[in-house]
N, C-alpha and C. Protein backbone atom coordinates (compact mmCIF):
# COMPACT_ATOMS: atom_id res chain seq x y z
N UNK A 1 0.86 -1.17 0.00
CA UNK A 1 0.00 0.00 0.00
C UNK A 1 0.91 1.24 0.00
N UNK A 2 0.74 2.06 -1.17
CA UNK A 2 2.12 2.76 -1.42
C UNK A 2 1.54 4.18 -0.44
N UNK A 3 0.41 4.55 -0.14
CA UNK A 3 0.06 5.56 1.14
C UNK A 3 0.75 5.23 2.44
N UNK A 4 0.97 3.91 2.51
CA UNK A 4 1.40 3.42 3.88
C UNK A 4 3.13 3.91 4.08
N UNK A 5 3.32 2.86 3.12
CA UNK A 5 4.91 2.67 2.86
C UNK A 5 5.56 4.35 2.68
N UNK A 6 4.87 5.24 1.80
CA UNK A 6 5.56 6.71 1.87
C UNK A 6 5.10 7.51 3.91
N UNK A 7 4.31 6.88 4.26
CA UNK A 7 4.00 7.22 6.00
C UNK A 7 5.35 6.53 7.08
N UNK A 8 5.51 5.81 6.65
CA UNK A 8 6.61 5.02 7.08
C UNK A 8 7.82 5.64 7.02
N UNK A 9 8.42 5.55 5.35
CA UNK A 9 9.55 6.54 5.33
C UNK A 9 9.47 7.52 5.75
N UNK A 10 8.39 8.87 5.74
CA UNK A 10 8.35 9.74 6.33
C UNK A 10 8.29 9.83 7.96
N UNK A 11 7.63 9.04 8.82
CA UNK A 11 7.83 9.46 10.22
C UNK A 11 7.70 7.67 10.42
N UNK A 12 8.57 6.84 10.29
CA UNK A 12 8.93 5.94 10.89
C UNK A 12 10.12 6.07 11.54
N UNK A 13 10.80 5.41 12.83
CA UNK A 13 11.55 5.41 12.97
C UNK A 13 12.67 4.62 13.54
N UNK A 14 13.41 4.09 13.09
CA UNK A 14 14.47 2.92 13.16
C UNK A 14 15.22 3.08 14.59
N UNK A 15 14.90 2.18 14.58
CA UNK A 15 16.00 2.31 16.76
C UNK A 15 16.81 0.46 16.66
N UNK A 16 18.14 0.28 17.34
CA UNK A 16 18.50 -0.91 17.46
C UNK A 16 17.51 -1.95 17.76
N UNK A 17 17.99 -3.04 17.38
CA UNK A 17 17.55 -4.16 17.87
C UNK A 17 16.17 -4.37 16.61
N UNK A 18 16.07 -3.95 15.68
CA UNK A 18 15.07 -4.12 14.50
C UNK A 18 13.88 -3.51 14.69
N UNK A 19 13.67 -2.37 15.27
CA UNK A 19 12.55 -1.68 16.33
C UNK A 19 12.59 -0.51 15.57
N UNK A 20 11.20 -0.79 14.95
CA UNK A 20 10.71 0.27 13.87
C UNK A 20 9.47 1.19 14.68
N UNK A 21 9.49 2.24 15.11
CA UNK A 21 8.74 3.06 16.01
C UNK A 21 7.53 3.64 14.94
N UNK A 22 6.52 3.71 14.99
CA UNK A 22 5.30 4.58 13.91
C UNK A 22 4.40 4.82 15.27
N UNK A 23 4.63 5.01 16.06
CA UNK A 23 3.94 5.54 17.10
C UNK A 23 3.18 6.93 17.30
N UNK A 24 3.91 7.43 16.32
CA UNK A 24 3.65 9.28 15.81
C UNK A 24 2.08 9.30 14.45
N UNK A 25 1.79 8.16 14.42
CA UNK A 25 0.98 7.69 13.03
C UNK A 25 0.16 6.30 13.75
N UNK A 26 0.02 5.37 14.03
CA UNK A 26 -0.36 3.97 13.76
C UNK A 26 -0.83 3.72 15.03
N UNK A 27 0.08 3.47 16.48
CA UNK A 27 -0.06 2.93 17.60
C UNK A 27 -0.03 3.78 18.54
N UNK A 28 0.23 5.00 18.85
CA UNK A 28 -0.08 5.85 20.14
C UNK A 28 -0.41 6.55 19.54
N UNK A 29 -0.40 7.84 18.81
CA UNK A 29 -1.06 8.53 18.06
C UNK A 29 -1.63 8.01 16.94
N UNK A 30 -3.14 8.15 16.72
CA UNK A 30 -3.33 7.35 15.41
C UNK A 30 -3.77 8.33 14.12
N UNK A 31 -3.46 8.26 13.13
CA UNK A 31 -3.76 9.07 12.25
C UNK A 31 -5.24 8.32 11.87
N UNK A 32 -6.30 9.13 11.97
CA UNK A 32 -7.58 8.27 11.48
C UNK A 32 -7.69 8.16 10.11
N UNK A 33 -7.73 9.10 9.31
CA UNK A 33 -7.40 9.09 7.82
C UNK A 33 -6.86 7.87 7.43
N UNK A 34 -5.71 7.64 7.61
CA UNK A 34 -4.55 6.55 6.97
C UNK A 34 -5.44 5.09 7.71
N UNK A 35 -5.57 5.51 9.16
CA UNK A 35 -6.50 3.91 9.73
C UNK A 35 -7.80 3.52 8.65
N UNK A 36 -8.50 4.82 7.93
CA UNK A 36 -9.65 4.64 7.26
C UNK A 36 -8.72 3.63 6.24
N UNK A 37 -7.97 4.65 5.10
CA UNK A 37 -7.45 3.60 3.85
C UNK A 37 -7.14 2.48 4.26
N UNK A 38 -6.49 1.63 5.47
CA UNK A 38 -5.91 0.59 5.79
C UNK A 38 -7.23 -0.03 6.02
N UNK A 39 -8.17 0.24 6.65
CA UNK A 39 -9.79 -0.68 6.91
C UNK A 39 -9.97 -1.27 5.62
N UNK A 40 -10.31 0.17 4.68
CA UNK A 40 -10.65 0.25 3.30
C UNK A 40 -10.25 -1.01 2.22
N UNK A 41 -8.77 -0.75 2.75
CA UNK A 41 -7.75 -1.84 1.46
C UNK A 41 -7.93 -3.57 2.20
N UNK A 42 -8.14 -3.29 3.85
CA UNK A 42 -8.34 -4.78 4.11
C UNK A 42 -9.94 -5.41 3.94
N UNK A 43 -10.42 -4.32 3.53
CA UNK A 43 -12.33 -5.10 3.35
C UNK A 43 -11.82 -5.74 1.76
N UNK A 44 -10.98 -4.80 0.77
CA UNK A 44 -11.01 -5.27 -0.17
C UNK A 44 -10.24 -6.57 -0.13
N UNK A 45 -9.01 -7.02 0.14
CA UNK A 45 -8.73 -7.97 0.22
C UNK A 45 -9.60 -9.32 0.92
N UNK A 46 -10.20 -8.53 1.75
CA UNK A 46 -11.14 -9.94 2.09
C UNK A 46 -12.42 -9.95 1.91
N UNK A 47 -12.93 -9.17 0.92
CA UNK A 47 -14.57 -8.89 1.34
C UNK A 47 -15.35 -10.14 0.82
N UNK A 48 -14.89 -11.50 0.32
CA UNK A 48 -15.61 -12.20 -0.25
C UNK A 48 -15.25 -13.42 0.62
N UNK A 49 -14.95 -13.22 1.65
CA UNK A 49 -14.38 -14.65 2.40
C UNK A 49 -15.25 -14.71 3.43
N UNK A 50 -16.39 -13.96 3.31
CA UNK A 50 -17.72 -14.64 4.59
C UNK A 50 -17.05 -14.01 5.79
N UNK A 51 -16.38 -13.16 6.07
CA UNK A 51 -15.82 -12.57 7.48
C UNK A 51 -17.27 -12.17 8.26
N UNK A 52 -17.42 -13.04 9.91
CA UNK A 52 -18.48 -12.24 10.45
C UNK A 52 -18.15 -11.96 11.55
N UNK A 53 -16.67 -11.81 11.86
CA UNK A 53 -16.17 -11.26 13.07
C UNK A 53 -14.59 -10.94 12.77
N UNK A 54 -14.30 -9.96 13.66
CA UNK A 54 -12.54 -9.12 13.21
C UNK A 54 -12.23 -9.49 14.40
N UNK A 55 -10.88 -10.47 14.55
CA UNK A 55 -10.40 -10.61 16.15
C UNK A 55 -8.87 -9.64 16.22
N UNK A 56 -8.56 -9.81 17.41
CA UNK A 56 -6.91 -8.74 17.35
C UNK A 56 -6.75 -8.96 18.95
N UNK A 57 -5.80 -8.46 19.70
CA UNK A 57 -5.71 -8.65 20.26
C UNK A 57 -4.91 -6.78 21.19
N UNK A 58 -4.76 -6.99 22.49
CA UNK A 58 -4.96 -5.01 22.91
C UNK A 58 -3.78 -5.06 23.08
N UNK A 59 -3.03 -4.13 22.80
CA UNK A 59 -4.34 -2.81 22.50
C UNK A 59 -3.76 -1.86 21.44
N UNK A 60 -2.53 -2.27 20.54
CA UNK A 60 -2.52 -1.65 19.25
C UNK A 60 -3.52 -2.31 18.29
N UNK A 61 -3.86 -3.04 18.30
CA UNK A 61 -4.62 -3.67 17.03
C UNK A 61 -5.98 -3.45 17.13
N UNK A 62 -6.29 -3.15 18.33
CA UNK A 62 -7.89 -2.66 18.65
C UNK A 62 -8.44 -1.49 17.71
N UNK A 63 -8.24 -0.35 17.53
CA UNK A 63 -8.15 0.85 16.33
C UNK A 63 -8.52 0.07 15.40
N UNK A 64 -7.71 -0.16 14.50
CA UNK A 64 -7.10 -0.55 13.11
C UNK A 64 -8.46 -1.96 13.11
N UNK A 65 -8.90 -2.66 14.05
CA UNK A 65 -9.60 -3.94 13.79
C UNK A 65 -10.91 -2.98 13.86
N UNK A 66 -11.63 -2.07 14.42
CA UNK A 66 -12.45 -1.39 14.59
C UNK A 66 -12.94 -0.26 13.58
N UNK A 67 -11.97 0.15 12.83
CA UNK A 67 -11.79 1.18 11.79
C UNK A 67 -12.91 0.10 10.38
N UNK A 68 -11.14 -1.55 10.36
CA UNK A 68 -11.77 -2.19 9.68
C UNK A 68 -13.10 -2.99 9.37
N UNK A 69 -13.80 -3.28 10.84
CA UNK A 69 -14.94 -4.04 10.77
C UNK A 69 -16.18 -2.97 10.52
N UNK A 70 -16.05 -1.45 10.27
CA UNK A 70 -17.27 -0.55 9.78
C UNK A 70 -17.35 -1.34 8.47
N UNK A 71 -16.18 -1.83 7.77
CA UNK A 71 -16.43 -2.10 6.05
C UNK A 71 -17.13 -3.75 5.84
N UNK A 72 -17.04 -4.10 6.89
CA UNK A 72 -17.51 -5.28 7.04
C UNK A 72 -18.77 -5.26 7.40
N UNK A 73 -19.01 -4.73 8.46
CA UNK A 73 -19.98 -4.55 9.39
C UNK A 73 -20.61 -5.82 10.13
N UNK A 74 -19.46 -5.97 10.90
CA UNK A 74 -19.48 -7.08 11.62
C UNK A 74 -18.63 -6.88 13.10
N UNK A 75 -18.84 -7.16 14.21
CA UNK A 75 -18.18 -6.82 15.62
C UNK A 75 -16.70 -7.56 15.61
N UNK A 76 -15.94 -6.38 16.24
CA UNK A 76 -14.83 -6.87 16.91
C UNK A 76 -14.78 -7.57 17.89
N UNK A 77 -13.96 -8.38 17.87
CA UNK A 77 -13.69 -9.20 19.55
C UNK A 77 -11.63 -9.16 19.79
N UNK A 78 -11.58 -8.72 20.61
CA UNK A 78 -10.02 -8.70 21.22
C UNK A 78 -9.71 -9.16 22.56
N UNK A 79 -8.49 -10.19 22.02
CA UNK A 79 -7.68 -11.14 23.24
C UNK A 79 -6.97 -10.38 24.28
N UNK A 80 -7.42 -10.32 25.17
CA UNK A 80 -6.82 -9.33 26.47
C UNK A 80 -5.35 -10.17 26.98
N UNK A 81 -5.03 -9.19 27.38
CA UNK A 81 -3.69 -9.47 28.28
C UNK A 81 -3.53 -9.64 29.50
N UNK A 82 -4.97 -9.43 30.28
CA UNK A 82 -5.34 -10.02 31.76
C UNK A 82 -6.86 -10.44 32.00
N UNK A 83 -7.08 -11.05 33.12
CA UNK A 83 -8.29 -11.39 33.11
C UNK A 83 -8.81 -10.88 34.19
N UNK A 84 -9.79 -9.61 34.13
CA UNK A 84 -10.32 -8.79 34.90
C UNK A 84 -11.20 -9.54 35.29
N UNK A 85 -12.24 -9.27 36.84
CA UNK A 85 -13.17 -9.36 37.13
C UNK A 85 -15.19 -9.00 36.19
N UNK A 86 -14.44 -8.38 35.20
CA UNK A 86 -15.75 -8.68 34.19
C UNK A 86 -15.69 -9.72 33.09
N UNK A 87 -14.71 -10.57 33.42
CA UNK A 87 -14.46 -11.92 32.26
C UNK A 87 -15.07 -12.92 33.23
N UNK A 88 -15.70 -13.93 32.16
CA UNK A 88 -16.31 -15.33 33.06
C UNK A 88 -15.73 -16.39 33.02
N UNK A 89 -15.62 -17.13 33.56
CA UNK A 89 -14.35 -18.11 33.87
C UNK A 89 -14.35 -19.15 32.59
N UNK A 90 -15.36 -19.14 31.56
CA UNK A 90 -15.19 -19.97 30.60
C UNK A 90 -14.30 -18.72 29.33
N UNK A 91 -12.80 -19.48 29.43
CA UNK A 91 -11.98 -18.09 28.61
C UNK A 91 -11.82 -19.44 27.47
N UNK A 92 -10.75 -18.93 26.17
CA UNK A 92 -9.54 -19.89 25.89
C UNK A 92 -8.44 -18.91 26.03
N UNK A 93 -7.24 -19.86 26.68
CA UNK A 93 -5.88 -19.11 26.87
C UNK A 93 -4.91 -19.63 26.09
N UNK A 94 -4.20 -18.59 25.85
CA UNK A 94 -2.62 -19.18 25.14
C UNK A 94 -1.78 -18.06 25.65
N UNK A 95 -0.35 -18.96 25.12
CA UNK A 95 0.60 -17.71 25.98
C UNK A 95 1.15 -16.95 24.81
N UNK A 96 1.59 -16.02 24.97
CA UNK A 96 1.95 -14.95 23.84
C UNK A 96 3.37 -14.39 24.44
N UNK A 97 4.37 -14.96 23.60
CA UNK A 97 5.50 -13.39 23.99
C UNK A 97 5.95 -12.40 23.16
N UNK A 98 5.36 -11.04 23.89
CA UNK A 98 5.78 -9.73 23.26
C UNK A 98 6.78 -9.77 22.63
N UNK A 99 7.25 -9.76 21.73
CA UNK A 99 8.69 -9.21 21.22
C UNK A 99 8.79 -7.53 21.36
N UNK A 100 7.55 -6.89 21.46
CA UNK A 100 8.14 -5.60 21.78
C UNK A 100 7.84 -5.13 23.10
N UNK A 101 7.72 -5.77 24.28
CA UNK A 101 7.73 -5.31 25.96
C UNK A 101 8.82 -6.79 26.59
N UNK A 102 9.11 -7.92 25.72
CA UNK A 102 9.99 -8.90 26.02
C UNK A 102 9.78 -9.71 27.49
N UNK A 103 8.07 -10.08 27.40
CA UNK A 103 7.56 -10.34 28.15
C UNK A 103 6.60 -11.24 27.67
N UNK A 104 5.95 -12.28 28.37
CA UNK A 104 5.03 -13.52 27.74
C UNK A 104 4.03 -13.17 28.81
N UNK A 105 2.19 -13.14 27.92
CA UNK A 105 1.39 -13.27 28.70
C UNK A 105 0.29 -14.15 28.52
N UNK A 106 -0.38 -14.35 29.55
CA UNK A 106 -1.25 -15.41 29.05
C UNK A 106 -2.87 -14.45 28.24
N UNK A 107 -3.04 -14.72 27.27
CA UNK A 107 -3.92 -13.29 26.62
C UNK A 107 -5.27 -14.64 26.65
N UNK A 108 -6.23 -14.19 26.98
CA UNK A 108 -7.42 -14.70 27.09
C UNK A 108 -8.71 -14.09 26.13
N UNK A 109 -9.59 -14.91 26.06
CA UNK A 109 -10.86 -14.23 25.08
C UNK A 109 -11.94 -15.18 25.74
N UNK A 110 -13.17 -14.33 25.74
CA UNK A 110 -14.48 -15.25 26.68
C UNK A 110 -14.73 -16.31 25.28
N UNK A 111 -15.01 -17.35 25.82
CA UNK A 111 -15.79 -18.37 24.94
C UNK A 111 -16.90 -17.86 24.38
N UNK A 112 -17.56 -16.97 25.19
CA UNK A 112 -18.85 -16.23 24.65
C UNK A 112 -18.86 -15.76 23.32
N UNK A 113 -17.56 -15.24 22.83
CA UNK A 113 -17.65 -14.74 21.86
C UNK A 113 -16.74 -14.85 20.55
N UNK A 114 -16.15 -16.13 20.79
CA UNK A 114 -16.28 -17.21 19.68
C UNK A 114 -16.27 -18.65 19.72
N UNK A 115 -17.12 -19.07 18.90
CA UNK A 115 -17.89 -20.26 18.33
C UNK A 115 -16.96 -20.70 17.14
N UNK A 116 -17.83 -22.12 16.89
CA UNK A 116 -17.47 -22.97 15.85
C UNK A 116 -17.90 -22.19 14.48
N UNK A 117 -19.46 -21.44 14.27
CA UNK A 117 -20.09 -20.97 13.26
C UNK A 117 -19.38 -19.77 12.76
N UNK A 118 -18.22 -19.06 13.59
CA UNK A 118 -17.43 -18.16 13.02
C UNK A 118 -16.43 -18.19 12.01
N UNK A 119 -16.48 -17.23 11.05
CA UNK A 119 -15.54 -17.02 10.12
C UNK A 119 -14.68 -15.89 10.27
N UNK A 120 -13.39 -16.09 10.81
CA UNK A 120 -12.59 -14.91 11.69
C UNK A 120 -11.47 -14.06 10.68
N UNK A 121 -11.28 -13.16 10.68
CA UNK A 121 -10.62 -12.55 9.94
C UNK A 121 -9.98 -11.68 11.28
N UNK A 122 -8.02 -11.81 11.46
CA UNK A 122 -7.65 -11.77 12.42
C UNK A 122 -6.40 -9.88 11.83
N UNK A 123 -7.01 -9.13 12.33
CA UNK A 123 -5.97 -7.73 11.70
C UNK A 123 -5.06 -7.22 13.12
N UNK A 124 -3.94 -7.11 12.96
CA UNK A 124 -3.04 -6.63 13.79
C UNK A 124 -2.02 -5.70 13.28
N UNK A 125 -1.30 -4.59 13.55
CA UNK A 125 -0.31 -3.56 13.59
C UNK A 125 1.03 -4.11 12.94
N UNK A 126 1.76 -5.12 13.81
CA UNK A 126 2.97 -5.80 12.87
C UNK A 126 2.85 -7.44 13.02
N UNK A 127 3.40 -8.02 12.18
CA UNK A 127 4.05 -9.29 12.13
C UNK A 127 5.99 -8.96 12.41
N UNK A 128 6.51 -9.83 12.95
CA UNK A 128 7.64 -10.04 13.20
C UNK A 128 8.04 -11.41 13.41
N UNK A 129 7.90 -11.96 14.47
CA UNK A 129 8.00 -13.31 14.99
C UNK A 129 6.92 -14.30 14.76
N UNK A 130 5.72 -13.17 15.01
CA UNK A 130 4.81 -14.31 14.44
C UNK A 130 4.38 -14.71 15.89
N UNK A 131 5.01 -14.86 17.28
CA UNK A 131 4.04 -15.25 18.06
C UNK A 131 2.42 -14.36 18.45
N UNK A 132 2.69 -12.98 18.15
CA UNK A 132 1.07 -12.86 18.54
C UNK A 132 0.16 -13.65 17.77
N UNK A 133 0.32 -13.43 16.47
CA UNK A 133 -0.65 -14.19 15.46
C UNK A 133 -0.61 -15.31 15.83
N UNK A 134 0.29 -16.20 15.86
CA UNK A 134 0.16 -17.84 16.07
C UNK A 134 -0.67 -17.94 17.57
N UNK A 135 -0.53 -16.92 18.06
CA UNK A 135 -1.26 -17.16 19.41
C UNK A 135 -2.91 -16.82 19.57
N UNK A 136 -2.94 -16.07 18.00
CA UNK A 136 -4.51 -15.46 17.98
C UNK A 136 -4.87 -16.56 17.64
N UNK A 137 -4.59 -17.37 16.65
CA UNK A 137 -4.64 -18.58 15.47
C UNK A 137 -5.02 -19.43 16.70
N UNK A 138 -4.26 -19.57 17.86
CA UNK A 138 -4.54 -21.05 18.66
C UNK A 138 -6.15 -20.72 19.26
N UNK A 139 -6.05 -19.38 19.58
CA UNK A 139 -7.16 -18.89 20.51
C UNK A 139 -8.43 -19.31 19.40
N UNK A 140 -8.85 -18.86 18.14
CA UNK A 140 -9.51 -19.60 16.85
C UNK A 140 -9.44 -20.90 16.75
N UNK A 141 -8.50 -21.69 16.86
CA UNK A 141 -8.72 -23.04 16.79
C UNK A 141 -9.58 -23.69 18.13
N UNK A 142 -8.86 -23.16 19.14
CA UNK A 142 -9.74 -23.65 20.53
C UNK A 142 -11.25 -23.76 20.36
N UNK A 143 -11.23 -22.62 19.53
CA UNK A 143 -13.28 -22.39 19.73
C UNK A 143 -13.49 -23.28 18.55
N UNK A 144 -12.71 -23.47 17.66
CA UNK A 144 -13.32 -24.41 16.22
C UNK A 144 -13.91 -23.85 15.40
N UNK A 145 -13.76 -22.44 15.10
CA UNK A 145 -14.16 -21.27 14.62
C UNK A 145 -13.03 -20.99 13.09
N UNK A 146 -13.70 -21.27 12.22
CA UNK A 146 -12.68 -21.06 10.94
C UNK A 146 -11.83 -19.80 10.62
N UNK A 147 -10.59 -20.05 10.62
CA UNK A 147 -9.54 -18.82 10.12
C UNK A 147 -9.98 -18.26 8.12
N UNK A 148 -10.48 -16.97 8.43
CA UNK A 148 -10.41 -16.52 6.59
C UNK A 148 -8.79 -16.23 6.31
N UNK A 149 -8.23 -15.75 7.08
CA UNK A 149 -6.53 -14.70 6.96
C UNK A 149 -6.53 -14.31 8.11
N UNK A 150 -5.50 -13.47 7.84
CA UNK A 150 -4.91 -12.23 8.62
C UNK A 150 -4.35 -11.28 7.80
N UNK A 151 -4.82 -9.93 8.22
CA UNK A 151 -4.49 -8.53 7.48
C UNK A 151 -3.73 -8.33 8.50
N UNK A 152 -2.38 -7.46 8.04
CA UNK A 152 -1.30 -6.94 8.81
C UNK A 152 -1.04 -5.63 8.11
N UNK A 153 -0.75 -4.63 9.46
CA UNK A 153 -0.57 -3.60 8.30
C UNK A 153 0.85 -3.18 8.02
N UNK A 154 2.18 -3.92 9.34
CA UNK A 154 3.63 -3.91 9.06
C UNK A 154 3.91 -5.20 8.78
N UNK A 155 4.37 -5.99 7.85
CA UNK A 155 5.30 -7.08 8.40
C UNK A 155 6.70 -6.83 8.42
N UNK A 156 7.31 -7.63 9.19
CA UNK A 156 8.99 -7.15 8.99
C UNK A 156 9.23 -8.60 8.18
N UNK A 157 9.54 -8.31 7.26
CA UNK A 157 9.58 -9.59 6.22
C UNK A 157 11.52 -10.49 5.91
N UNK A 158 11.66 -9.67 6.73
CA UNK A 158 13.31 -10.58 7.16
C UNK A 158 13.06 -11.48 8.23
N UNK A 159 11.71 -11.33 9.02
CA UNK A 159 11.93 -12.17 10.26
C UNK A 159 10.92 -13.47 9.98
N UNK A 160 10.74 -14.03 10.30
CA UNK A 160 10.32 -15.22 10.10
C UNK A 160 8.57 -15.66 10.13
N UNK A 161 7.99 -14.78 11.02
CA UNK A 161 7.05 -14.69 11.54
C UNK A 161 6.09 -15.31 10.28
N UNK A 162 6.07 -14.29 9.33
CA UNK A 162 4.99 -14.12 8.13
C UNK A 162 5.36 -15.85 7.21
N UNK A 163 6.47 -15.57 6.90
CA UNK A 163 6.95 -17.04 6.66
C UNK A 163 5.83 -18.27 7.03
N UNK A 164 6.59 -18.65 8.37
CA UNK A 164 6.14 -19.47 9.02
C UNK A 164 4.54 -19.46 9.61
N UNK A 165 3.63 -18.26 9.03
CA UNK A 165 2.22 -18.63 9.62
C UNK A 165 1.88 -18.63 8.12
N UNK A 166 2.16 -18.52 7.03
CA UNK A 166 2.16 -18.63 6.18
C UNK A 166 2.12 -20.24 4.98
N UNK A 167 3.33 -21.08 6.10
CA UNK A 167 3.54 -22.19 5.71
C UNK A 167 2.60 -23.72 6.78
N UNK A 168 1.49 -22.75 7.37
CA UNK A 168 0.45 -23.73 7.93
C UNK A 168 -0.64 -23.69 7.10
N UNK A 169 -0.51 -22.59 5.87
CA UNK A 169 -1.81 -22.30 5.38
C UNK A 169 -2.72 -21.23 5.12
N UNK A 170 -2.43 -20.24 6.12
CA UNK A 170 -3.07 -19.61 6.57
C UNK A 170 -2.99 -18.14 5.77
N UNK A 171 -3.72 -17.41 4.97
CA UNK A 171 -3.31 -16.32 4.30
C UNK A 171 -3.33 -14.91 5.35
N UNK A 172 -1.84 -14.81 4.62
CA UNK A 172 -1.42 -13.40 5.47
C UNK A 172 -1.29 -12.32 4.61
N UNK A 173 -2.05 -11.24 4.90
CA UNK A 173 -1.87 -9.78 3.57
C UNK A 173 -0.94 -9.10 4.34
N UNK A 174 -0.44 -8.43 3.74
CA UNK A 174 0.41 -7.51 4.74
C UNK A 174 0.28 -6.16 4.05
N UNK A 175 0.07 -5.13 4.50
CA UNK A 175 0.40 -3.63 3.58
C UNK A 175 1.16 -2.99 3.23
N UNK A 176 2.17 -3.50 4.45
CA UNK A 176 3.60 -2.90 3.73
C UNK A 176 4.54 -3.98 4.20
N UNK A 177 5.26 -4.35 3.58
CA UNK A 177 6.40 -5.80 3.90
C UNK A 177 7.87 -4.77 4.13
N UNK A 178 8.30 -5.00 5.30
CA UNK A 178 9.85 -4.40 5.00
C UNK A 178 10.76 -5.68 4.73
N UNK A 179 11.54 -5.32 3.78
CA UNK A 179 13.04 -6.09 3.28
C UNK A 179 14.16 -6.03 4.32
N UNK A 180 14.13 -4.64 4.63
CA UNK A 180 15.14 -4.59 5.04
C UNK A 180 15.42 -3.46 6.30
N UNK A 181 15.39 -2.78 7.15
CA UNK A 181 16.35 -1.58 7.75
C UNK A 181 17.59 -1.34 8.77
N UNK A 182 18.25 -0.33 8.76
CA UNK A 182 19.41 -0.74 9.20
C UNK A 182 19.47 0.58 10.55
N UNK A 183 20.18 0.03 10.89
CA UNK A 183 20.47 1.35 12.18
C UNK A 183 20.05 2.65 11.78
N UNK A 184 20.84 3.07 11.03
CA UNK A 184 20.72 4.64 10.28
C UNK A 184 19.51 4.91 9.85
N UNK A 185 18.23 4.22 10.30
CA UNK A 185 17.43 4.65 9.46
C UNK A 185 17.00 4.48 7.96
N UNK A 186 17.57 3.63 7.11
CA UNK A 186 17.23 3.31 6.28
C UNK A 186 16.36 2.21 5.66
N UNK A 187 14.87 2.41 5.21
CA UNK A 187 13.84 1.21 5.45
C UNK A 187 13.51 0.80 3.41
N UNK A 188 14.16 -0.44 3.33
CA UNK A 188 13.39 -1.14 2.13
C UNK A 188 12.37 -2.13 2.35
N UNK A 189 11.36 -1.82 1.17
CA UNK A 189 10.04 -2.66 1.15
C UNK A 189 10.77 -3.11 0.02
N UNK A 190 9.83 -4.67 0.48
CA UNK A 190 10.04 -5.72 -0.38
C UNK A 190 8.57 -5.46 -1.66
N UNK A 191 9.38 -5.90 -3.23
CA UNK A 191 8.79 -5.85 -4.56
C UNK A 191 7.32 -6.40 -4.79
């Protein structure tokens, strides 16, 4: 998505350790505009796959899954990272580790609100490693609830993540794929 990818070069920003910051645009500040085109471009990629629910998990992907399910028009549901006193004890859990707080949690979702009769279409902020997604993916399988994809709107496409959820089957869009960036700030998307 060449709106995305010129947002990126312009106020992305490269820090060690492969830590691409858009926090000024995407995840703490959100530009609503750019969240609209990204809804927009992921209804089109999936609008024919029976989607009747957008899952993600909190709380960057909450926005961006909410923006997207107006084009759908179908409810969000998102995998929490604790289990408050307004959750009912029938959850499914899996464990998830952050690659960006470098911490594993157990992220939960009520049974209530997915079933076997669901067709899930799963949108999140980045791919990297691949454990959030593989961990949304388990939380979908638990309920027996069919996977359509996953819309992503970063992948970091040197790391393995996209790859490997990729090679279970499972279709992954991504909007902007990076190739490559290096310390200095310099970010290639892949062709």
């Amino acid at each position: 998505m060449q709106l995305l990818e010129e947002r990126i070069l312009k106020d992305g920003k490269v820090f060690p350790g492969n830590v691409l910051k858009v926090d000024s645009f995407l995840n703490h500040q959100v530009d609503v505009e750019l969240i609209n085109e990204i809804g927009k471009e992921f209804y089109r990629l999936f609008k024919d796959c029976g989607v009747n629910k957008i899952f993600t998990i909190e709380a960057s992907g909450i926005g961006i899954a909410c923006i997207t399910a107006q084009y759908f028009h179908v409810p969000v549901v998102f995998a929490k990272k604790t289990l408050g006193k307004n959750i009912a004890a029938d959850v499914y859990s899996t464990p998830i580790k952050s690659f960006t707080h470098g911490k594993t949690y157990d992220v939960i979702v009520s049974q209530e609100f997915l079933n076997k009769d669901d067709k899930i279409l799963i949108i999140d902020d980045f791919l990297a490693q691949g454990c959030a997604l593989n961990g949304l993916i388990e939380l979908i399988k638990s309920a027996g609830a069919e996977i359509v994809g996953a819309g992503i709107v970063i992948e970091k496409a040197f790391q393995q993540g996209g790859d490997l959820i990729r090679s279970e089957g499972i279709r992954v869009e991504s909007l902007a794929r990076i190739e490559s960036m290096t310390d200095d700030g310099k970010i290639t998307f892949c062709k």
